[in-house]
C-alpha atoms as a PDB file:
ATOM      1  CA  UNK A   1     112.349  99.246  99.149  1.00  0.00           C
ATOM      2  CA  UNK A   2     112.023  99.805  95.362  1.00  0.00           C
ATOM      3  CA  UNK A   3     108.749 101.704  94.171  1.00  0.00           C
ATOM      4  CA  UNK A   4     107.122  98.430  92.401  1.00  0.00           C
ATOM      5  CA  UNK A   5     107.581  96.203  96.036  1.00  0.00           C
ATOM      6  CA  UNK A   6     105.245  99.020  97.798  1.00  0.00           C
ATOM      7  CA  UNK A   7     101.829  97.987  98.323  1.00  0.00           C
ATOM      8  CA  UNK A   8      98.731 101.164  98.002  1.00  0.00           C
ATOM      9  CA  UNK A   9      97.334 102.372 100.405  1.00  0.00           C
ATOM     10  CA  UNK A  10      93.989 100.351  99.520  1.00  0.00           C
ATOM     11  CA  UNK A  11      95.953  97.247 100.323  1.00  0.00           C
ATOM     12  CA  UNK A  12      98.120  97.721 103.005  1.00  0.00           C
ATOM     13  CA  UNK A  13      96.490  95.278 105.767  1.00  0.00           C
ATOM     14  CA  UNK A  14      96.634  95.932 109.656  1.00  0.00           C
ATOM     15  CA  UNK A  15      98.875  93.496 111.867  1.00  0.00           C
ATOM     16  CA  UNK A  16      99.505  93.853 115.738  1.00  0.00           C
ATOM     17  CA  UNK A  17     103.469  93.545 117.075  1.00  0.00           C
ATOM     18  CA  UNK A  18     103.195  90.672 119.106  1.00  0.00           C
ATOM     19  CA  UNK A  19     105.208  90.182 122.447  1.00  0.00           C
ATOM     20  CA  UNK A  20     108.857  88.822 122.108  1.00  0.00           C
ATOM     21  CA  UNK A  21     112.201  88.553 123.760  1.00  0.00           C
ATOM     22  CA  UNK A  22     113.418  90.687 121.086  1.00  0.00           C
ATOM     23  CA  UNK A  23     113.286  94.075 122.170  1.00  0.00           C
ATOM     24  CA  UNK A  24     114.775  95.948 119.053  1.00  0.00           C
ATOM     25  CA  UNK A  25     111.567  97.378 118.129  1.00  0.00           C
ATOM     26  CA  UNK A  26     110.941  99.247 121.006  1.00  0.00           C
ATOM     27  CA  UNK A  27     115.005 100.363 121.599  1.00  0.00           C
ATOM     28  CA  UNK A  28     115.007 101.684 117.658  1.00  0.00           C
ATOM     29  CA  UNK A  29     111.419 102.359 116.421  1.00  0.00           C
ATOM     30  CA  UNK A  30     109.385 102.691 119.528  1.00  0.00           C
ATOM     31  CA  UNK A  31     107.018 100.203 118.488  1.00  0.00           C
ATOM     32  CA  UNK A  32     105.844  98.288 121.631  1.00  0.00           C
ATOM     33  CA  UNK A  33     103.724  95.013 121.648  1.00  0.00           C
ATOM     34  CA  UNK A  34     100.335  95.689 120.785  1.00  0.00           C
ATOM     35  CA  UNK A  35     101.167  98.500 118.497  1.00  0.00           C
ATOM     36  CA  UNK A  36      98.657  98.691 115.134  1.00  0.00           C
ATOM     37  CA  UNK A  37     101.536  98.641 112.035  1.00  0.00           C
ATOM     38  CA  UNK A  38     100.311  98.856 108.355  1.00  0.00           C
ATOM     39  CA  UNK A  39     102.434  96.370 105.994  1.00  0.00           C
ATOM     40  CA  UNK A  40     103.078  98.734 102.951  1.00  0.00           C
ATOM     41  CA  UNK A  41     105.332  96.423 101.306  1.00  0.00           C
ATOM     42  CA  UNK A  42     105.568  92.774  99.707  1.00  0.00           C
ATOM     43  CA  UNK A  43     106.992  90.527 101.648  1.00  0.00           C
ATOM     44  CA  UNK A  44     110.720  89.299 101.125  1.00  0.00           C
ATOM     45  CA  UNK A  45     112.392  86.201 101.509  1.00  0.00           C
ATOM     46  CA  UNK A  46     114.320  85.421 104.565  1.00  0.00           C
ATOM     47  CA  UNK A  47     117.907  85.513 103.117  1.00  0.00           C
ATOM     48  CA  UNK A  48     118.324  81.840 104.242  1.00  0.00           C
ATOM     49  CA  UNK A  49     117.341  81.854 107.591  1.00  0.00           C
ATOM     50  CA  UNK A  50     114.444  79.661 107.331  1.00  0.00           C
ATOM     51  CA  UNK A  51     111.805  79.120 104.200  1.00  0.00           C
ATOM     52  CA  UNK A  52     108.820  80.128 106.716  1.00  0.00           C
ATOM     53  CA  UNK A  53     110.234  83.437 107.777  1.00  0.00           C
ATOM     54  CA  UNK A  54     109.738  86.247 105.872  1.00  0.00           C
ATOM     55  CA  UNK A  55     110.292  90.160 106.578  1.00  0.00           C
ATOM     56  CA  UNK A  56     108.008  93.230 105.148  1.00  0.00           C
ATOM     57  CA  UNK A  57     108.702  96.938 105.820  1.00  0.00           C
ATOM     58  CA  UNK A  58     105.903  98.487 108.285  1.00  0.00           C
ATOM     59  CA  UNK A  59     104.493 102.038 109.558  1.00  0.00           C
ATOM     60  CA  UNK A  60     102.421 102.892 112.691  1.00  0.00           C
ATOM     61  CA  UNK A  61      98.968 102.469 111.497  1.00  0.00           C
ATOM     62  CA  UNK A  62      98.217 106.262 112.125  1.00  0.00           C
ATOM     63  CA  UNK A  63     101.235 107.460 110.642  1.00  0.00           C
ATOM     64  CA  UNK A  64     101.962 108.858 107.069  1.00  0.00           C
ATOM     65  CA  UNK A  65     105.434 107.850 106.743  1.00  0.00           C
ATOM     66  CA  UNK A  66     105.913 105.762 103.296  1.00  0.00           C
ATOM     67  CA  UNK A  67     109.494 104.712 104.903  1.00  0.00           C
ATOM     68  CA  UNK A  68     109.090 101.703 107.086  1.00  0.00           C
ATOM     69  CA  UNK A  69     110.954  99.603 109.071  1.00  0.00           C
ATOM     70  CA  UNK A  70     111.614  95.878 108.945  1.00  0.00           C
ATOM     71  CA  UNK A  71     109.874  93.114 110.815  1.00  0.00           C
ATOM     72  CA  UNK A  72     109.666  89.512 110.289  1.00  0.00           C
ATOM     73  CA  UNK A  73     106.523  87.653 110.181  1.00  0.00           C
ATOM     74  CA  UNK A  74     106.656  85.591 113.702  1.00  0.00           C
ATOM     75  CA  UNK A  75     106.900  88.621 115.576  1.00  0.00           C
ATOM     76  CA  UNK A  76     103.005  90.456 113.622  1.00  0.00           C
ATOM     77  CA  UNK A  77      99.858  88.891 113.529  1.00  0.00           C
ATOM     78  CA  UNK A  78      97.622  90.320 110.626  1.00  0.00           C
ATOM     79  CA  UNK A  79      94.742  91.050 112.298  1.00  0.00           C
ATOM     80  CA  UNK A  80      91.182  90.186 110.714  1.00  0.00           C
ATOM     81  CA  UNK A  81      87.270  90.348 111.078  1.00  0.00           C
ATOM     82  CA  UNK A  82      87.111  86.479 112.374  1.00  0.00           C
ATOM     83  CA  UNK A  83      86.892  85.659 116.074  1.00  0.00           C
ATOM     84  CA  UNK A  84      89.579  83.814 117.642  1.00  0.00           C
ATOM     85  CA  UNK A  85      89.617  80.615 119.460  1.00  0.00           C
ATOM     86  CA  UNK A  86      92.166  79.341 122.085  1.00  0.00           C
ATOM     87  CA  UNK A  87      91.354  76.210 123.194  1.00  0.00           C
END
């Protein structure tokens, strides 16, 4: 990730790994679903594999690390201060 692509601190929002048949993130980064990850970068294109899916680098919420790991957007939900709905 080059230097201008990372996002600071101040605006680095809160997602939640949601639950998927993918289970790379738990095998290489120990990230299981329901963990609280920070984006701290832009997010990227999807180097052809759809125009709606898109990949960011992300941290444990609690962690310091600046060096993230990929995810792509269908598998984080950015979590926010509205109530949700399912009906």
């Amino acid at each position: 990730m080059k230097e201008k692509e990372k996002l600071p601190p101040e605006e680095q929002p809160e997602y939640i790994l949601l639950e998927t048949k993918d289970k790379n993130y738990e095998k290489l980064f120990g990230w299981k679903p329901g963990t609280i990850l920070r984006r701290i970068s832009i997010w990227y294109g999807s180097n052809g594999c759809g125009r709606h899916l898109k990949q960011a680098y992300f941290v444990p919420a609690d962690s310091d690390n600046n060096y993230g790991h990929i995810a792509w957007n269908d598998h984080v939900k950015e979590i926010t201060d509205q109530l949700e709905l399912d009906i």
